[in-house]
C-alpha atoms as a PDB file:
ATOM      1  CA  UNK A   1       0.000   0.000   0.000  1.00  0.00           C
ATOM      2  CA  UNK A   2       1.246   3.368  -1.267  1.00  0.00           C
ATOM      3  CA  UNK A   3       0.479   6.748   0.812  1.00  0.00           C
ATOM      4  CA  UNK A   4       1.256   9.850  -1.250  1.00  0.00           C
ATOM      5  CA  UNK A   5       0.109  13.494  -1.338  1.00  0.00           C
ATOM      6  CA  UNK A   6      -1.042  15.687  -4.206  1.00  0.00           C
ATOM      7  CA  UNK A   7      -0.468  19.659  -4.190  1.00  0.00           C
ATOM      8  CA  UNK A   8      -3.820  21.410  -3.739  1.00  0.00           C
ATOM      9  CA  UNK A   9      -5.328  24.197  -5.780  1.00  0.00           C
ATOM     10  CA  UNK A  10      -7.947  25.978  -3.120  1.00  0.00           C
ATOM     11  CA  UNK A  11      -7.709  29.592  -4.894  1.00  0.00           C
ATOM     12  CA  UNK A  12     -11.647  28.661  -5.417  1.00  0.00           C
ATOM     13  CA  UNK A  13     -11.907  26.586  -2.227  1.00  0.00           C
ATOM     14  CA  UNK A  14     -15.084  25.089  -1.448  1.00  0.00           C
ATOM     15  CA  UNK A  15     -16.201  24.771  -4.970  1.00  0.00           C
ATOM     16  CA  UNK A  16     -12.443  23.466  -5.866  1.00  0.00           C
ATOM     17  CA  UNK A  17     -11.413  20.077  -8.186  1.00  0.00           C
ATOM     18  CA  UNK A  18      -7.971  18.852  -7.993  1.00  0.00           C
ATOM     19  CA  UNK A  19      -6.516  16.076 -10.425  1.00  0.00           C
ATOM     20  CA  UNK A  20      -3.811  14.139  -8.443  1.00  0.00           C
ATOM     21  CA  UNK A  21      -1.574  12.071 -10.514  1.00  0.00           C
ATOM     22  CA  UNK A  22       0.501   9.631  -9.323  1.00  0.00           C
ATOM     23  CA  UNK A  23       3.993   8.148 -11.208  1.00  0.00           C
ATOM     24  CA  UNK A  24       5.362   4.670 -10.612  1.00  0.00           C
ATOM     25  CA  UNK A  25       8.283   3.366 -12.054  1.00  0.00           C
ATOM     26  CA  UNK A  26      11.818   1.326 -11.746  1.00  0.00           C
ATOM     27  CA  UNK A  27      14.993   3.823 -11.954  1.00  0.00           C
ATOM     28  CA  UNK A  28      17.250   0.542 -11.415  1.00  0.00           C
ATOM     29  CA  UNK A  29      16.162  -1.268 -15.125  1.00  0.00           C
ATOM     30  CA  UNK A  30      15.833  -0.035 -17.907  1.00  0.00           C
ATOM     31  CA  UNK A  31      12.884  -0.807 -20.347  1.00  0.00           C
ATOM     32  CA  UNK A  32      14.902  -3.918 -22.252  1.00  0.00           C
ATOM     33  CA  UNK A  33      15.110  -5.644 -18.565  1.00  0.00           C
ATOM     34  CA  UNK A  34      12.253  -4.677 -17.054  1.00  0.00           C
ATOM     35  CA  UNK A  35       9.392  -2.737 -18.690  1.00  0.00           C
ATOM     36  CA  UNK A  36       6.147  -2.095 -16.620  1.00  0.00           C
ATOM     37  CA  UNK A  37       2.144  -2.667 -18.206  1.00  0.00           C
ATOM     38  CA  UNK A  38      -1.275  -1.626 -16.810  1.00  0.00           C
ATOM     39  CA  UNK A  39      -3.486  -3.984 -17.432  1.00  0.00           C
ATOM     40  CA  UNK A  40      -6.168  -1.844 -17.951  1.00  0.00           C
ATOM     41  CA  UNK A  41      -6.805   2.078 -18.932  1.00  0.00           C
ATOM     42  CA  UNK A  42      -8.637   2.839 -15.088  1.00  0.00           C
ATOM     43  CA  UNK A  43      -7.444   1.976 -11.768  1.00  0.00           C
ATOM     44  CA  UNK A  44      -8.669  -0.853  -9.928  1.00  0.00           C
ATOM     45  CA  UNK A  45     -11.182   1.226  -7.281  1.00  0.00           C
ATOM     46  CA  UNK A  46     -12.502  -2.315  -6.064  1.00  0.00           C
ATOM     47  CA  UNK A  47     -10.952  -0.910  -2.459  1.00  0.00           C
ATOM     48  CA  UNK A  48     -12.022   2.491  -3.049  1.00  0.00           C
ATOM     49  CA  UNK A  49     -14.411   3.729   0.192  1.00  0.00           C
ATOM     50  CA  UNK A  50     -16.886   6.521  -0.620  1.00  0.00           C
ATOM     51  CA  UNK A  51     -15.236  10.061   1.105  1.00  0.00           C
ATOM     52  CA  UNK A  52     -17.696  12.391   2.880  1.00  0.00           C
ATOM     53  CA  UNK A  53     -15.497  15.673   1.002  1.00  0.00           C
ATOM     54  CA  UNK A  54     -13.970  14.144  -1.835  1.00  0.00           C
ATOM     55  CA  UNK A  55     -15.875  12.782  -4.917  1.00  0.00           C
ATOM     56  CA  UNK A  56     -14.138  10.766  -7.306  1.00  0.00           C
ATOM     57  CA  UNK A  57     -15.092  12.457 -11.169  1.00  0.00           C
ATOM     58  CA  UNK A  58     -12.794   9.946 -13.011  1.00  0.00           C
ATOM     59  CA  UNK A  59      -9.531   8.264 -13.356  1.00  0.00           C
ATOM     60  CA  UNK A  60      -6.782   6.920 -15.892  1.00  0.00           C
ATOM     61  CA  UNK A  61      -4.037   4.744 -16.674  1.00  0.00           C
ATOM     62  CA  UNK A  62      -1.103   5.673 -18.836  1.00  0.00           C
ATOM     63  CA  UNK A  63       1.994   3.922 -19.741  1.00  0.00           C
ATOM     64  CA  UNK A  64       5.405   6.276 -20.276  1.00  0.00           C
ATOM     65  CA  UNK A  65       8.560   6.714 -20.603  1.00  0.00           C
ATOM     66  CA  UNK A  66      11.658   8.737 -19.982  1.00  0.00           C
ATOM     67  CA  UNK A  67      15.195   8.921 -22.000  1.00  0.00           C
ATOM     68  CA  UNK A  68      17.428  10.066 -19.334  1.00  0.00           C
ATOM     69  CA  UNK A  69      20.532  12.333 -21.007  1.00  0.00           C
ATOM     70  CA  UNK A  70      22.859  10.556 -19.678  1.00  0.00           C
ATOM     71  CA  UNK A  71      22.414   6.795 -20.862  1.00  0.00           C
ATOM     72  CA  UNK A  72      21.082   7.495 -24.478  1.00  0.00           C
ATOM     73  CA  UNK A  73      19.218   4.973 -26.361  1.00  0.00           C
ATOM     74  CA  UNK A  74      18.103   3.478 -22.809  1.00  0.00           C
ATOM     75  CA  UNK A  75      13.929   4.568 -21.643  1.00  0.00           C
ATOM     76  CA  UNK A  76      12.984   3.552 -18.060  1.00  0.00           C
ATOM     77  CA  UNK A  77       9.519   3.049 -18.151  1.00  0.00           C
ATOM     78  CA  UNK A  78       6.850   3.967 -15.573  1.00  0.00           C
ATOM     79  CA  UNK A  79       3.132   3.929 -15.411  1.00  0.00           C
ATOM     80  CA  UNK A  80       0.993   7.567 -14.275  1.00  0.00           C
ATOM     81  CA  UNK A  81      -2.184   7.000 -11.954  1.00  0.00           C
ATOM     82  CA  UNK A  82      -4.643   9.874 -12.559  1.00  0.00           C
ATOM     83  CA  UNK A  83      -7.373  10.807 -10.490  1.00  0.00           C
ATOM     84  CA  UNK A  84      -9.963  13.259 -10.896  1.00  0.00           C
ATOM     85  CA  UNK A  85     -11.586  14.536  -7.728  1.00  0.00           C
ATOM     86  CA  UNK A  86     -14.422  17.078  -6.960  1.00  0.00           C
ATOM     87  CA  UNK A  87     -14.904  18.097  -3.058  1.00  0.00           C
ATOM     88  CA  UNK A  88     -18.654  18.116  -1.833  1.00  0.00           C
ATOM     89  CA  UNK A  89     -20.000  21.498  -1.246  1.00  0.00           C
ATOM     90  CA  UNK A  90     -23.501  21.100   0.655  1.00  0.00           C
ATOM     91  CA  UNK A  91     -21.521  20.910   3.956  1.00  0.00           C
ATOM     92  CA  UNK A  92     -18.854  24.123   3.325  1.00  0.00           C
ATOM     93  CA  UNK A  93     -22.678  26.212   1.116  1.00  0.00           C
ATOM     94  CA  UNK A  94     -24.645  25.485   4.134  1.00  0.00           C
ATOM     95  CA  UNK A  95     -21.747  26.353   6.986  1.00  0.00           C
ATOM     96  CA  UNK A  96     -19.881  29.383   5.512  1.00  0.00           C
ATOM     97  CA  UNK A  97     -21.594  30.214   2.170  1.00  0.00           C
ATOM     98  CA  UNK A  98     -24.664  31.059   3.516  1.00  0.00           C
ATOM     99  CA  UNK A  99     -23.959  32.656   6.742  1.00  0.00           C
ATOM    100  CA  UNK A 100     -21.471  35.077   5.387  1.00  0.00           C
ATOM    101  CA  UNK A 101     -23.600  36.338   2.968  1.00  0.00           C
ATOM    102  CA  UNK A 102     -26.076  36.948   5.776  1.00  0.00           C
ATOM    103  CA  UNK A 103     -23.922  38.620   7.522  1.00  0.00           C
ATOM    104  CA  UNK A 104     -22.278  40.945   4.639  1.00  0.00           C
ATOM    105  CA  UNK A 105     -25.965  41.808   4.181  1.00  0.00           C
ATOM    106  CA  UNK A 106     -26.492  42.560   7.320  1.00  0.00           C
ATOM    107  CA  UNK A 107     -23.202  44.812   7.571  1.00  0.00           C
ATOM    108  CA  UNK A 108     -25.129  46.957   4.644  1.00  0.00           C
ATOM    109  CA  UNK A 109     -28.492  47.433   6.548  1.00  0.00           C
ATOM    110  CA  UNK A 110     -26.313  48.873   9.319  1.00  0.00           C
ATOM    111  CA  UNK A 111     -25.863  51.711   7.114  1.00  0.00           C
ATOM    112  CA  UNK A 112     -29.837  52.255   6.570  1.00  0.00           C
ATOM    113  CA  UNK A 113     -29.615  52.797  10.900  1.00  0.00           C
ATOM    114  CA  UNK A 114     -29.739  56.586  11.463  1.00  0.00           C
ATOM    115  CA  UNK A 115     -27.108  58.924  12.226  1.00  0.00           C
ATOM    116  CA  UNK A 116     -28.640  60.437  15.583  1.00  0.00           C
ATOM    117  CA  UNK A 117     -29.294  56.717  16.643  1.00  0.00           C
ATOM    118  CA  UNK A 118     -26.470  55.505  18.849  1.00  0.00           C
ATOM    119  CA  UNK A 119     -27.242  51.828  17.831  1.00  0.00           C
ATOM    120  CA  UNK A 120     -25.677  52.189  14.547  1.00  0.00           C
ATOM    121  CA  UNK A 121     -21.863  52.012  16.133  1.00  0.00           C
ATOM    122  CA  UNK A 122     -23.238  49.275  18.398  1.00  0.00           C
ATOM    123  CA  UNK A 123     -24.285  47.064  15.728  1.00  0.00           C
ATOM    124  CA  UNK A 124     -21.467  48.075  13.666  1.00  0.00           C
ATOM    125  CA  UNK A 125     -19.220  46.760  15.935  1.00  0.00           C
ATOM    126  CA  UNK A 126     -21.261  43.516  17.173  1.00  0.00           C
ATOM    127  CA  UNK A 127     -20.803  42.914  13.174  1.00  0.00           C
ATOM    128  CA  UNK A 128     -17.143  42.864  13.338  1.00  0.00           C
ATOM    129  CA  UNK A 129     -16.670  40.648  16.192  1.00  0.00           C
ATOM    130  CA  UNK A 130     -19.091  37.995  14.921  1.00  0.00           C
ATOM    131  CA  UNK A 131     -16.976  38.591  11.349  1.00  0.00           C
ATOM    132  CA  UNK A 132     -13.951  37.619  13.665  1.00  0.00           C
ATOM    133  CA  UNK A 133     -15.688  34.756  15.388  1.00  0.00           C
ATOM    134  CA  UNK A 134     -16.609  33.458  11.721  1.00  0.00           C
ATOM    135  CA  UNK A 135     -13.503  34.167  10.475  1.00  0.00           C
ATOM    136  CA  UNK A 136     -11.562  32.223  12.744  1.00  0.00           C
ATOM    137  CA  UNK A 137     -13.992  29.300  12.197  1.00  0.00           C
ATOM    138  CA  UNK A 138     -13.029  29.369   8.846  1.00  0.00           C
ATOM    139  CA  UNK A 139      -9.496  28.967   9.039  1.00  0.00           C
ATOM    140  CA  UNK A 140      -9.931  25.861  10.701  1.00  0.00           C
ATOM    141  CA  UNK A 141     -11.971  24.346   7.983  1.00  0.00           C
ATOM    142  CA  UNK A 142     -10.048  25.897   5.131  1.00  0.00           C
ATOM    143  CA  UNK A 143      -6.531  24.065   3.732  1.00  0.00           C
ATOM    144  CA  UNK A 144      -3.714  24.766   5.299  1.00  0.00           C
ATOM    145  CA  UNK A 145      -1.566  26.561   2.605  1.00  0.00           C
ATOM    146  CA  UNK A 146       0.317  29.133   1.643  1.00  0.00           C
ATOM    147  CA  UNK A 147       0.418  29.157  -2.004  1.00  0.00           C
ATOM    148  CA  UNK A 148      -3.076  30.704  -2.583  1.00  0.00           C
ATOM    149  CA  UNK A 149      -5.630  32.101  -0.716  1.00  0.00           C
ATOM    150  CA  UNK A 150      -8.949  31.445  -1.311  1.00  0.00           C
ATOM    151  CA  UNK A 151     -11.361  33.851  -2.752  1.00  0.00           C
ATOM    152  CA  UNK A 152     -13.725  33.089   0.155  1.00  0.00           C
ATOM    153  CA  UNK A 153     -11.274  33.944   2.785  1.00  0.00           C
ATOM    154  CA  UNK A 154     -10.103  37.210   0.560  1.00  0.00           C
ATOM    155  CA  UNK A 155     -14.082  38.386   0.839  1.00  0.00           C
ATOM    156  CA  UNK A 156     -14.124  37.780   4.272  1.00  0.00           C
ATOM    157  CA  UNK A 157     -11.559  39.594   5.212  1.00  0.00           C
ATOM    158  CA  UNK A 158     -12.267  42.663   2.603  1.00  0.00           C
ATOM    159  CA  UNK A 159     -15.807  42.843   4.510  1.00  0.00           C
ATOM    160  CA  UNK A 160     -14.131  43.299   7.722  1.00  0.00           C
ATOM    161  CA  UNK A 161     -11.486  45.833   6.379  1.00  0.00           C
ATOM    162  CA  UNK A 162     -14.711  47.425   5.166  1.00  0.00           C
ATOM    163  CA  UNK A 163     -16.766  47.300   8.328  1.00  0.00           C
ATOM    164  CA  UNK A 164     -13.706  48.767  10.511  1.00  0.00           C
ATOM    165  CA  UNK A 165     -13.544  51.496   8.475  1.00  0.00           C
ATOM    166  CA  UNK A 166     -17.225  51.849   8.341  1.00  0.00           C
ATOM    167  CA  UNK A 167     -16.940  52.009  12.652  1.00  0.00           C
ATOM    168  CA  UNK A 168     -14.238  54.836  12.166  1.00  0.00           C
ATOM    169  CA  UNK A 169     -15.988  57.143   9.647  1.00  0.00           C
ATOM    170  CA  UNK A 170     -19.278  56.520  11.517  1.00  0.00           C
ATOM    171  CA  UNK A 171     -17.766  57.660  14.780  1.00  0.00           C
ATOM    172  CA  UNK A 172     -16.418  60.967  13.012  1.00  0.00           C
ATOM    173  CA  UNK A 173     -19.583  61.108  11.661  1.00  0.00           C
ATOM    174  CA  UNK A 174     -21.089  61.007  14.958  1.00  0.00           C
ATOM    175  CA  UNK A 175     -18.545  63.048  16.479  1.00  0.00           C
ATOM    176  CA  UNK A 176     -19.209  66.041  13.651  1.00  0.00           C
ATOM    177  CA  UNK A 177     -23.121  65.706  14.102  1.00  0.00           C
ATOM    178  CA  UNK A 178     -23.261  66.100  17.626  1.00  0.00           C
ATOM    179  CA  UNK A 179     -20.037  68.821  18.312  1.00  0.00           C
ATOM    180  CA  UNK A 180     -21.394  70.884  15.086  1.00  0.00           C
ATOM    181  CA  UNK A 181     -22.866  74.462  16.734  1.00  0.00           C
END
């Protein structure tokens, strides 16, 4: 049994698919002493257990081989393992989809509050910490990466930049409406 890992592409994390491929081959023998076959254009997925965030889209078998620059004439064969896979979405729609859109929405009717009400910073800021709470409950269900940043987290995080300011220039607001003469 083989464990391997496959880089991740999560730029559009949850509604991501990655295609994992996996190489085997001999380095020892060349293809005249030793030459590997599949023996059949899929994968064998008689083992295969259904994943509760990973659905399996497709899968191939190819045969190949590489002429090293050093030895010439000589190919060592190996055989690529593709996989195709497509995470599920209801759970990651349902949890974090759908919640931060309420809540960006709800950052917008904070605006429609008025001015001489003193809920509107109140709410404002009850908005950002719940944006923090949800934000840090996303980054435990996101991918642990540094080579891209989902769009998700990059809207998340714009909304909050947005709502901080939004506190600031509503307090000068506030400040200007009540100190004017």
């Amino acid at each position: 049994v083989f464990e391997t890992t496959c880089d991740m592409d999560i730029a559009y994390f949850p509604f991501d698919s990655q295609s994992c491929t996996i190489s085997i081959g001999t380095w020892a023998y060349y293809s005249a002493k030793m030459d590997l076959l599949p023996t059949a254009s899929e994968p064998d997925l008689k083992l295969f257990h259904i994943h509760g965030e990973w659905e399996m889209l497709g899968s191939s078998v190819v045969k190949n081989s590489t002429v090293l620059p050093c030895c010439g004439h000589m190919s060592y064969p190996y055989v690529e393992f593709t996989f195709h896979l497509s995470r599920r979405r209801m759970f990651y729609v349902i949890n974090i989809i759908v919640p931060c859109s309420m809540l960006s929405a709800l950052m917008l009717v904070m605006f429609w509050v008025p001015q001489h009400a003193g809920e509107r910073v109140t709410g404002i800021v009850t908005m950002l910490l719940a944006f923090t709470v949800f934000l840090h409950m996303v980054s435990d269900i996101v991918p642990r990466t540094s080579l891209q940043i989902p769009v998700l987290v990059l809207h998340l995080t714009s909304t909050m930049s947005l709502g901080t300011l939004s506190v600031c220039l509503t307090i000068l607001l506030m400040n200007m409406y009540h100190n004017s003469p």
